[in-house]
C-alpha atoms as a PDB file:
ATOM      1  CA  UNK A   1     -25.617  54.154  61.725  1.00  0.00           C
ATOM      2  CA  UNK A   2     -24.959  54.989  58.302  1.00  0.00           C
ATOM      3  CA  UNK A   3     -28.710  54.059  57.334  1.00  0.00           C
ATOM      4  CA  UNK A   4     -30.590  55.263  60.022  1.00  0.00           C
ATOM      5  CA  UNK A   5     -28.927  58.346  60.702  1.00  0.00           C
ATOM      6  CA  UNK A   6     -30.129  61.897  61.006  1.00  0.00           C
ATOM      7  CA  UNK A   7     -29.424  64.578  58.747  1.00  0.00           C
ATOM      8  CA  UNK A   8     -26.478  66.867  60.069  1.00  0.00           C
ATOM      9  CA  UNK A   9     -25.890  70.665  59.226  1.00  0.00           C
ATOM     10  CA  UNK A  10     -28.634  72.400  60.785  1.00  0.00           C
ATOM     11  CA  UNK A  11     -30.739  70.819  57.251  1.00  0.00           C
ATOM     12  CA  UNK A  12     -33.855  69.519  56.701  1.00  0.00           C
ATOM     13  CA  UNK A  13     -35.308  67.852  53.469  1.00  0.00           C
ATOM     14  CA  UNK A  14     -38.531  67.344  52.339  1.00  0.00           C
ATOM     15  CA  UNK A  15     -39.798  63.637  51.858  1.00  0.00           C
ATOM     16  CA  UNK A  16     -39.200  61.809  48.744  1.00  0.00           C
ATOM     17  CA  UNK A  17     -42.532  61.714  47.155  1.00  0.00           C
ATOM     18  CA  UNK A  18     -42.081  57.842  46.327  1.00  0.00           C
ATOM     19  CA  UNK A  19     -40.941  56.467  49.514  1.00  0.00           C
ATOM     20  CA  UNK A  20     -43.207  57.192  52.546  1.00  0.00           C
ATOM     21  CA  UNK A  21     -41.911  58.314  55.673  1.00  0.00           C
ATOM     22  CA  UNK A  22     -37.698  58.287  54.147  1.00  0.00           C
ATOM     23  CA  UNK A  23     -36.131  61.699  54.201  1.00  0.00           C
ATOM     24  CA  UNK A  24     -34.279  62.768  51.030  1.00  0.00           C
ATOM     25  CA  UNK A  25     -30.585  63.019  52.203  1.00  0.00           C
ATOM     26  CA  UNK A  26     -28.244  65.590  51.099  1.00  0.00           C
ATOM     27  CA  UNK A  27     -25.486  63.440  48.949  1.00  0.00           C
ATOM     28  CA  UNK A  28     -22.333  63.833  51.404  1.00  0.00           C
ATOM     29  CA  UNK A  29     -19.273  63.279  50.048  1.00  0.00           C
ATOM     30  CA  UNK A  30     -16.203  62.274  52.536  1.00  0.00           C
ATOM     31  CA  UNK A  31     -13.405  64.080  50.854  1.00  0.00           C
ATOM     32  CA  UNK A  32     -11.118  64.390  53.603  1.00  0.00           C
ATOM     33  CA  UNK A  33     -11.752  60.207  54.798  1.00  0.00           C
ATOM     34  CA  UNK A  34     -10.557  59.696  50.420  1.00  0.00           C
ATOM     35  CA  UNK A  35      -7.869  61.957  50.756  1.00  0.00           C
ATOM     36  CA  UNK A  36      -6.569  59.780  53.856  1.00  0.00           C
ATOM     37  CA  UNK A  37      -7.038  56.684  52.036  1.00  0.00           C
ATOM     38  CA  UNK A  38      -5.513  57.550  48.779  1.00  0.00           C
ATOM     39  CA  UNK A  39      -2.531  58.954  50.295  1.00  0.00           C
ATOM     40  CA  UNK A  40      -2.310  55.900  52.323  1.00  0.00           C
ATOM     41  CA  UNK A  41      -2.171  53.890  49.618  1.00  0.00           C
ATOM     42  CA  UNK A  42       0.053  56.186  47.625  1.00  0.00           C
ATOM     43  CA  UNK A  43       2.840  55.716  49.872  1.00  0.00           C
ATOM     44  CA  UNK A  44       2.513  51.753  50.011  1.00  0.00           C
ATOM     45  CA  UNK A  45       2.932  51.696  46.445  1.00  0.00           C
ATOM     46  CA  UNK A  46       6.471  53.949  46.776  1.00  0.00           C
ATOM     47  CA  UNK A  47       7.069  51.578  49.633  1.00  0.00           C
ATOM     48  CA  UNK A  48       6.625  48.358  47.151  1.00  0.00           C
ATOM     49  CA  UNK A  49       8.733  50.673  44.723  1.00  0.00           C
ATOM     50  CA  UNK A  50      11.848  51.145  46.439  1.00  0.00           C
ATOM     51  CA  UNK A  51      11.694  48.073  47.811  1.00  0.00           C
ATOM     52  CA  UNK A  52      11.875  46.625  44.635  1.00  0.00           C
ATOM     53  CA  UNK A  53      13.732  49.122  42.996  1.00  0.00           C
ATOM     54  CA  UNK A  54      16.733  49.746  45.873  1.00  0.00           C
ATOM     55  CA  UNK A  55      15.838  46.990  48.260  1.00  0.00           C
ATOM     56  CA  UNK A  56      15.069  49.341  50.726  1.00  0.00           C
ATOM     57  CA  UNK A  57      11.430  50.653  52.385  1.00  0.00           C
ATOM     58  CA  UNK A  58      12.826  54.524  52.101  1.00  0.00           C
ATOM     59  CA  UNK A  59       9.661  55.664  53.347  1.00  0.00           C
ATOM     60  CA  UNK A  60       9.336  52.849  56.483  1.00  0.00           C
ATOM     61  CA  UNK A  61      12.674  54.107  57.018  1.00  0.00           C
ATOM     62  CA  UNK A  62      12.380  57.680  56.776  1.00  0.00           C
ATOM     63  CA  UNK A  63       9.335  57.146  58.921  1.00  0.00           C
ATOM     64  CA  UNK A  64       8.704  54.197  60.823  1.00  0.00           C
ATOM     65  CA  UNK A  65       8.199  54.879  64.753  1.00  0.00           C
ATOM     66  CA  UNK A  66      11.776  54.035  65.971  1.00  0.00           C
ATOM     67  CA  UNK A  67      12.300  54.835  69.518  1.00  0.00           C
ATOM     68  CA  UNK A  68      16.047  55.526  69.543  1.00  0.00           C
ATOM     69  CA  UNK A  69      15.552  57.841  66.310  1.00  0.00           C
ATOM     70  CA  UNK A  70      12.788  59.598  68.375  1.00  0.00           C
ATOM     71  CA  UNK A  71      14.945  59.978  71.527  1.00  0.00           C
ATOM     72  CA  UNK A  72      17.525  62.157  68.985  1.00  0.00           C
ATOM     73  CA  UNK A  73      14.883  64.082  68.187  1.00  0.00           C
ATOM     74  CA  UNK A  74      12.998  62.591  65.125  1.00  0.00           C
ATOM     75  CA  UNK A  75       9.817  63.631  66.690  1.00  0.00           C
ATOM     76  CA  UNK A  76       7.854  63.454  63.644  1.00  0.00           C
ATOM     77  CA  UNK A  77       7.656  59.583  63.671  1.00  0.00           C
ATOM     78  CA  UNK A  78       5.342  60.224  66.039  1.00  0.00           C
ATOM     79  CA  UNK A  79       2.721  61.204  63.269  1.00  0.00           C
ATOM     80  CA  UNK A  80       4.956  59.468  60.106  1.00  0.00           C
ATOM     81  CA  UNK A  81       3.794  55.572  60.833  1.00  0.00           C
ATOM     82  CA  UNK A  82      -0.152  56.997  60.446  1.00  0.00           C
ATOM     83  CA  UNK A  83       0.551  56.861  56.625  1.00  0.00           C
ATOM     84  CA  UNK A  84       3.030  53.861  56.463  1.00  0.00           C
ATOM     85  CA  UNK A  85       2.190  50.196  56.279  1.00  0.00           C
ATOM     86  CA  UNK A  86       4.014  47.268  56.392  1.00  0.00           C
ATOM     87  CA  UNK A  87       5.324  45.880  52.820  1.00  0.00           C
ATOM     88  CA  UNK A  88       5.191  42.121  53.667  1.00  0.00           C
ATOM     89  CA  UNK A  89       1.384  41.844  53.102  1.00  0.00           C
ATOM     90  CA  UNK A  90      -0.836  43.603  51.661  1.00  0.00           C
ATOM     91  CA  UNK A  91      -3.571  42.175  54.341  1.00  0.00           C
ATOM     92  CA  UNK A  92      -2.211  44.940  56.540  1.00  0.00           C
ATOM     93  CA  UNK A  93      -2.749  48.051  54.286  1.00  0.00           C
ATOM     94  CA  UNK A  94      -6.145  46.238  53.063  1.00  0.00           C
ATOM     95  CA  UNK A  95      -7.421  45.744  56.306  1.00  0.00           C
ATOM     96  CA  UNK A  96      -6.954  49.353  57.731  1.00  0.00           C
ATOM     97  CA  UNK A  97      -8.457  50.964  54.439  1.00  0.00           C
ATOM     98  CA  UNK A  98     -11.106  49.486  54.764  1.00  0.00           C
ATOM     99  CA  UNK A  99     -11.853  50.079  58.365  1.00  0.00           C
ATOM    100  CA  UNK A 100     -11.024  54.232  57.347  1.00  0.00           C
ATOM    101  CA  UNK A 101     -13.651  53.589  54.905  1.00  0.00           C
ATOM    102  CA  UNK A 102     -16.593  51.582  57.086  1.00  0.00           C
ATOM    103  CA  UNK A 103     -15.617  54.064  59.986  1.00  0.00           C
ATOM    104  CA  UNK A 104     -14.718  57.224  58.271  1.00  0.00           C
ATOM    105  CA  UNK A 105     -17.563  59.052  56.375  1.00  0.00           C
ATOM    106  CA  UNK A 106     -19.939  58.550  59.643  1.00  0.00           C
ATOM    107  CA  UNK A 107     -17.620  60.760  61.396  1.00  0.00           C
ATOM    108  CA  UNK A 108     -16.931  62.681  58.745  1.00  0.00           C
ATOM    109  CA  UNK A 109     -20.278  64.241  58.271  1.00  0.00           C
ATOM    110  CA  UNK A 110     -21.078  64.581  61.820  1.00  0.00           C
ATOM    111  CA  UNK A 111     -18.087  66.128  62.628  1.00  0.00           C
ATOM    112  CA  UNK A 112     -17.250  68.254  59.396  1.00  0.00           C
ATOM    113  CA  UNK A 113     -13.705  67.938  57.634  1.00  0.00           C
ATOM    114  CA  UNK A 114     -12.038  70.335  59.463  1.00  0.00           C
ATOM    115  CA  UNK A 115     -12.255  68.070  63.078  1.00  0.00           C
ATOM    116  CA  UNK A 116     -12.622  64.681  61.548  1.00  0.00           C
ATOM    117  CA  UNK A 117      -8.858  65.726  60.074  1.00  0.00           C
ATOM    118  CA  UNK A 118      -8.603  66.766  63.258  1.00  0.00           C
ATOM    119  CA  UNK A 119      -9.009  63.542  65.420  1.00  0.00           C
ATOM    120  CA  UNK A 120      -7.634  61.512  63.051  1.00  0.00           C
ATOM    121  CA  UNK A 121      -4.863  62.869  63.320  1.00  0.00           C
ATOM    122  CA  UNK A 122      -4.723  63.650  67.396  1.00  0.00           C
ATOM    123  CA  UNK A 123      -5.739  59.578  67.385  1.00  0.00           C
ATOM    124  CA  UNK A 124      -2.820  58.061  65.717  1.00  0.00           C
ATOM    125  CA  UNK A 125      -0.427  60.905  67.872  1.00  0.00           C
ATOM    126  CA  UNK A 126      -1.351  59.270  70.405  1.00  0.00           C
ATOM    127  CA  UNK A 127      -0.950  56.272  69.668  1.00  0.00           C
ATOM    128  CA  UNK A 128       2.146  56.035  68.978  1.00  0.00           C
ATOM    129  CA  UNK A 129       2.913  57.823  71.591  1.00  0.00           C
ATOM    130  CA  UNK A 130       1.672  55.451  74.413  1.00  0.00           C
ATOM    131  CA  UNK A 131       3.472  52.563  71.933  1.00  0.00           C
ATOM    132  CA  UNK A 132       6.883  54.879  72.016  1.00  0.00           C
ATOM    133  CA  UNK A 133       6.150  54.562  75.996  1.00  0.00           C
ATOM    134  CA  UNK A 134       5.795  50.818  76.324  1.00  0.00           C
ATOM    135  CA  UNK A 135       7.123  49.112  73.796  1.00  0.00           C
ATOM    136  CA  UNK A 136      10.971  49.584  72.337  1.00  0.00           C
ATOM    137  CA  UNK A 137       9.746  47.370  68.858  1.00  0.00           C
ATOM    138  CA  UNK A 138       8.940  49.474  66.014  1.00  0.00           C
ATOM    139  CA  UNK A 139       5.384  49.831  64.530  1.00  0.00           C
ATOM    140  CA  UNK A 140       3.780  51.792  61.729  1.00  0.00           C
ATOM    141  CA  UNK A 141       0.055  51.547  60.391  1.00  0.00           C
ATOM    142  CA  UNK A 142      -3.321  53.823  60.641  1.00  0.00           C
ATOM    143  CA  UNK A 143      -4.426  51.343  63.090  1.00  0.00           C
ATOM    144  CA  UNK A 144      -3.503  53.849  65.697  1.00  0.00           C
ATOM    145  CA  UNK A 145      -6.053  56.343  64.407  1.00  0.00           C
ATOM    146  CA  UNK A 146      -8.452  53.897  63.716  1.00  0.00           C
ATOM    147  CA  UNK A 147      -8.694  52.631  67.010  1.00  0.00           C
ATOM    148  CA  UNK A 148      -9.284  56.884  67.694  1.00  0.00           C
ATOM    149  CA  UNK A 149     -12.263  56.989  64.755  1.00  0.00           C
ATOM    150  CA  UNK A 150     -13.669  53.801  66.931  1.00  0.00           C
ATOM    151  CA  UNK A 151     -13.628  55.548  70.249  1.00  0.00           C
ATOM    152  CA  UNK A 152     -15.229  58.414  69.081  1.00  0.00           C
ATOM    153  CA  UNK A 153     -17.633  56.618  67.395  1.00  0.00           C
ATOM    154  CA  UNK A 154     -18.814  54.897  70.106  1.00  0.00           C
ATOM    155  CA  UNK A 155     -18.348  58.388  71.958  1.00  0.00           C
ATOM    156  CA  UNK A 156     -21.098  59.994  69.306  1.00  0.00           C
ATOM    157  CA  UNK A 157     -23.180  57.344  70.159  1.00  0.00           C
ATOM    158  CA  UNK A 158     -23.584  57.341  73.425  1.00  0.00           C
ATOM    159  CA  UNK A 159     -23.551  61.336  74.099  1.00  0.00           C
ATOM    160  CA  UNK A 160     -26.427  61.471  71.402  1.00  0.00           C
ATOM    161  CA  UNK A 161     -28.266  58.536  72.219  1.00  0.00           C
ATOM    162  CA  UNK A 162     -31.832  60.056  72.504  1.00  0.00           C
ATOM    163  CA  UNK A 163     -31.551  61.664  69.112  1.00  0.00           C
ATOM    164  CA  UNK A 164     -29.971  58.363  67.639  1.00  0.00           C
ATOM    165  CA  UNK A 165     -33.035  56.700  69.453  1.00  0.00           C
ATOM    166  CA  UNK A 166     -33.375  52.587  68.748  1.00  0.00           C
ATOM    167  CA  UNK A 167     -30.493  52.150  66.521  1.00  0.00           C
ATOM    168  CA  UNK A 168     -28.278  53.964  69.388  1.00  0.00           C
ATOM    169  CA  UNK A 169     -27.844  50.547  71.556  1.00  0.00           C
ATOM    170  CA  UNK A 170     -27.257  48.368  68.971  1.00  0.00           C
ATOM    171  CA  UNK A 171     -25.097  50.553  66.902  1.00  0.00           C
ATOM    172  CA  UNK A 172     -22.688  50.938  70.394  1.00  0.00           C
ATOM    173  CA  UNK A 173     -22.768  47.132  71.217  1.00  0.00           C
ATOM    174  CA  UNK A 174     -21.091  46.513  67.376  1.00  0.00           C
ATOM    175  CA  UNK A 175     -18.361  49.393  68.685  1.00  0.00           C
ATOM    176  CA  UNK A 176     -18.007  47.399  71.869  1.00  0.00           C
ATOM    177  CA  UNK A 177     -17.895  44.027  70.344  1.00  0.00           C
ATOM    178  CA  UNK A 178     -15.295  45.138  67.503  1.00  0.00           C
ATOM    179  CA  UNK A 179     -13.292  47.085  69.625  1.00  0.00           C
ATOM    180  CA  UNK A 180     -12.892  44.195  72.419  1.00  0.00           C
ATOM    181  CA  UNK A 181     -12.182  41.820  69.216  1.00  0.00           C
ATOM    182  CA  UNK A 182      -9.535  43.560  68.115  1.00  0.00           C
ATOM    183  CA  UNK A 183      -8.425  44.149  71.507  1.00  0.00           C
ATOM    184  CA  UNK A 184      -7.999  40.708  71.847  1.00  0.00           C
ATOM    185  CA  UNK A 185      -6.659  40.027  68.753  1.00  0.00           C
ATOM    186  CA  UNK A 186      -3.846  42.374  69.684  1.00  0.00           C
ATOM    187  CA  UNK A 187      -3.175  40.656  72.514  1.00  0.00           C
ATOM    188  CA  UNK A 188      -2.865  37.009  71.021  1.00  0.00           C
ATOM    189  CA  UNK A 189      -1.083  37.143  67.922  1.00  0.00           C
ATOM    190  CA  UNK A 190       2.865  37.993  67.972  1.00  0.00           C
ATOM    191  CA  UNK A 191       3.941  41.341  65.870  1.00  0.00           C
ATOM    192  CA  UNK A 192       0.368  43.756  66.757  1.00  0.00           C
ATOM    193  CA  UNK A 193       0.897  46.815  68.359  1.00  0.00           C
ATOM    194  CA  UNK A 194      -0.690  46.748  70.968  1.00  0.00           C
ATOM    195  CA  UNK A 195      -0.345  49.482  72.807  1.00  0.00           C
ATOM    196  CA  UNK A 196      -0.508  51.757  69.953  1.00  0.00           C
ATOM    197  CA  UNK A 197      -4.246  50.551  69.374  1.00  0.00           C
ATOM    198  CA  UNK A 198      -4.676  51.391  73.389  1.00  0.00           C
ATOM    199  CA  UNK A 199      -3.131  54.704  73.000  1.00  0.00           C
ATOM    200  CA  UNK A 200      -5.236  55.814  69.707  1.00  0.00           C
ATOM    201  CA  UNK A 201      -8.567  54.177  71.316  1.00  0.00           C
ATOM    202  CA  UNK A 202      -7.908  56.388  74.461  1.00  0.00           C
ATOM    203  CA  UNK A 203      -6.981  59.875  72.372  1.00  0.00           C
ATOM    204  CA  UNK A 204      -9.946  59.639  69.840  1.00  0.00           C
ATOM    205  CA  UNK A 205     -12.300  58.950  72.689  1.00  0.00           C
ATOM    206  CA  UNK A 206     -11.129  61.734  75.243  1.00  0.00           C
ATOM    207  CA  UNK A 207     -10.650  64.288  72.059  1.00  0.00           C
ATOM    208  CA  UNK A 208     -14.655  62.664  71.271  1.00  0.00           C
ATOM    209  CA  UNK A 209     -15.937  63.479  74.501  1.00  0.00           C
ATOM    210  CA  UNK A 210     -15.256  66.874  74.851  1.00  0.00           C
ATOM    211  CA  UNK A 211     -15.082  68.088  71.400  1.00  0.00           C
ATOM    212  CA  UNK A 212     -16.748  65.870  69.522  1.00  0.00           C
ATOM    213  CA  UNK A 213     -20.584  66.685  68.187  1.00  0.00           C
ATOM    214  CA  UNK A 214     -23.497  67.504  70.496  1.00  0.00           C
ATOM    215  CA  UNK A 215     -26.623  66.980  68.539  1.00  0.00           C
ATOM    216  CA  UNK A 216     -29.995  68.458  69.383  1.00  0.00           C
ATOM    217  CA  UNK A 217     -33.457  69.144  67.169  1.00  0.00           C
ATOM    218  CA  UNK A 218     -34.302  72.862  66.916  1.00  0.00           C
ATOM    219  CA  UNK A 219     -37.591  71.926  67.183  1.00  0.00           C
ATOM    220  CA  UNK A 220     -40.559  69.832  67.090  1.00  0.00           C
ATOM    221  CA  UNK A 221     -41.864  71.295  63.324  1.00  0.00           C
ATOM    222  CA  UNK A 222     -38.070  70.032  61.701  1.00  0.00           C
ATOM    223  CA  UNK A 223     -37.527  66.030  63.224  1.00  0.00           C
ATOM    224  CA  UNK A 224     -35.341  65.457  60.292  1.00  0.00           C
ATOM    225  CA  UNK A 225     -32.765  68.785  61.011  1.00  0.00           C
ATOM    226  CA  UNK A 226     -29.873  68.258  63.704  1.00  0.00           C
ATOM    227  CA  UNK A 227     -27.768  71.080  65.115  1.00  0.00           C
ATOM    228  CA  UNK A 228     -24.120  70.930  66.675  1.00  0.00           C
ATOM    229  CA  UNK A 229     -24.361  72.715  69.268  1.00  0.00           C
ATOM    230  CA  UNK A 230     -20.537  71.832  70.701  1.00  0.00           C
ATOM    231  CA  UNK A 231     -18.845  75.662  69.733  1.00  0.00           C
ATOM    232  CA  UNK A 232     -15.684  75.864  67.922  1.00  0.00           C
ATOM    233  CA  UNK A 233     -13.660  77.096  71.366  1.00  0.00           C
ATOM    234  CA  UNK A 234     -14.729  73.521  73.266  1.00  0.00           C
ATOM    235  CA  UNK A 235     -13.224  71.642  70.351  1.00  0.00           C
ATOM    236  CA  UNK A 236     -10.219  73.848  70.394  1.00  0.00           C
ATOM    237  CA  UNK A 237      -9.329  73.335  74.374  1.00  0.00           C
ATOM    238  CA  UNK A 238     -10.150  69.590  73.955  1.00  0.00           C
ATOM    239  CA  UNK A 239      -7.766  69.379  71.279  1.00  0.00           C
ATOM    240  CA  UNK A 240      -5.377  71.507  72.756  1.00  0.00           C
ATOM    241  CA  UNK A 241      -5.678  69.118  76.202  1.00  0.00           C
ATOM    242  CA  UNK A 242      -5.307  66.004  74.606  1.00  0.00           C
ATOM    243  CA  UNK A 243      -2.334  66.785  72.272  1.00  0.00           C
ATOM    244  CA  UNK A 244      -0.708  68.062  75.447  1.00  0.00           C
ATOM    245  CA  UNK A 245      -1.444  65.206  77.564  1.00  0.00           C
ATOM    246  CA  UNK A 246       0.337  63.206  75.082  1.00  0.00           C
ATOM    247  CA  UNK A 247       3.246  65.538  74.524  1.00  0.00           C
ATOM    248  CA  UNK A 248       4.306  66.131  78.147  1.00  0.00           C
ATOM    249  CA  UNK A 249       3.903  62.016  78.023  1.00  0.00           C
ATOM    250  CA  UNK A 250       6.467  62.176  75.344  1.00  0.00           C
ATOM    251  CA  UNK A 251       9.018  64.573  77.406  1.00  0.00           C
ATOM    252  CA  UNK A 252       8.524  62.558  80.120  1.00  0.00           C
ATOM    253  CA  UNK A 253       9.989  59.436  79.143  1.00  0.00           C
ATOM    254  CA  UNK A 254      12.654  61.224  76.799  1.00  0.00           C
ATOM    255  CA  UNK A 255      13.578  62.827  79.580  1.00  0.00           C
ATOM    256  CA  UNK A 256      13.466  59.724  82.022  1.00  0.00           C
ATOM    257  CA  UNK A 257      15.492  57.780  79.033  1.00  0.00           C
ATOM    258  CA  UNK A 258      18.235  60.744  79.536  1.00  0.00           C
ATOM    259  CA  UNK A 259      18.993  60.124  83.586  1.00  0.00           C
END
């Protein structure tokens, strides 16, 4: 998508005098899918720190989704094990950075900063949520959100597929192909969370479907400009819905754990 795409914003731009039929671009810059990165990679590095230092992962354990620490009421390691990553390999770490990055921008743009933070965030919530449901082992990464960028992704896609027009099928089969991949990778090798990936894929792509951008062409005399026409109140109930899908899922079993 990322070379084909239409310009965002409401914005059109004249064409560059050298190149034919290309569109000059307005330079984008993903601040917010940076941000997430460097402080990402911030924390690993205190992580390798105090591991070395105290022989302890103060911020894994400060952090890390722990069930039993949850059920006293350590509900922010719900949202902690977004940022955390595990300090055996840096394969891990490496791996999900660069997914932010390949994924991140895309989204970025089309959605603006304010709701990419936005389902980032709502993605790895609930992912580690449906992993606090089903599995007692404890987990940290971004993968959870990732899996949530992925969905809604594929989500942009498809909703906007006649403005995306020949690059829409094949840029949804690679979604497909690398989210059933990594499905199955999940699935075969010991240690992946599993159902964290599940629960992110499923909250990015139901926050993506009814919040996420609606594109349409003002009309015929600007092909190059796209308006959003999806208003600020639909992203704000399908935020609202999904993050309380997930919590009453979270009070649920706390309060099935308690009988």
């Amino acid at each position: 998508m990322n070379q084909d795409q239409p310009t965002p914003q409401g914005t059109s731009y004249p064409p560059a005098e050298s190149v034919g039929p290309a569109v000059m671009r307005p330079v984008f810059r993903p601040y917010v899918t940076f941000v997430l990165i460097g402080i990402c990679v911030a924390i690993y590095l205190l992580q390798l720190a105090t591991n070395y230092l105290l022989h302890i992962d103060i911020p894994a354990a400060l952090g890390v989704k722990d069930n039993n620490l949850i059920m006293q009421g350590q509900v922010w390691r719900l949202f902690t094990p977004i940022f955390l990553h595990s300090d055996q390999t840096p394969l891990h770490i490496a791996f999900n950075m660069y997914a932010l990055f390949a994924i991140g921008p895309t989204l970025e743009r089309f959605y603006g900063r304010g709701r990419y933070l936005a389902l980032f965030l709502l993605s790895g919530f609930a992912g580690n949520v449906m992993s606090f449901m089903f599995t007692l082992s404890p987990s940290l990464g971004a993968s959870t959100a990732i899996f949530g960028l992925l969905g809604a992704e594929g989500v942009l896609i498809y909703q906007n597929r006649e403005v995306f027009g020949s690059i829409a099928r094949r840029a949804l089969s690679q979604v497909v192909i690398i989210a059933a991949v990594n499905m199955v990778i999940g699935f075969t090798i010991p240690g992946i969370d599993i159902w964290g990936h599940m629960g992110g894929l499923i909250g990015g792509t139901l926050f993506a479907w009814f919040g996420g951008p609606v594109l349409h062409r003002p009309g015929l005399g600007s092909p190059n400009t796209l308006v959003n026409v999806r208003t600020n109140r639909e992203v704000i109930v399908a935020g609202t819905a999904v993050s309380a899908l997930f919590f009453f899922l979270t009070i649920a079993v706390m309060f099935l754990h308690q009988r």
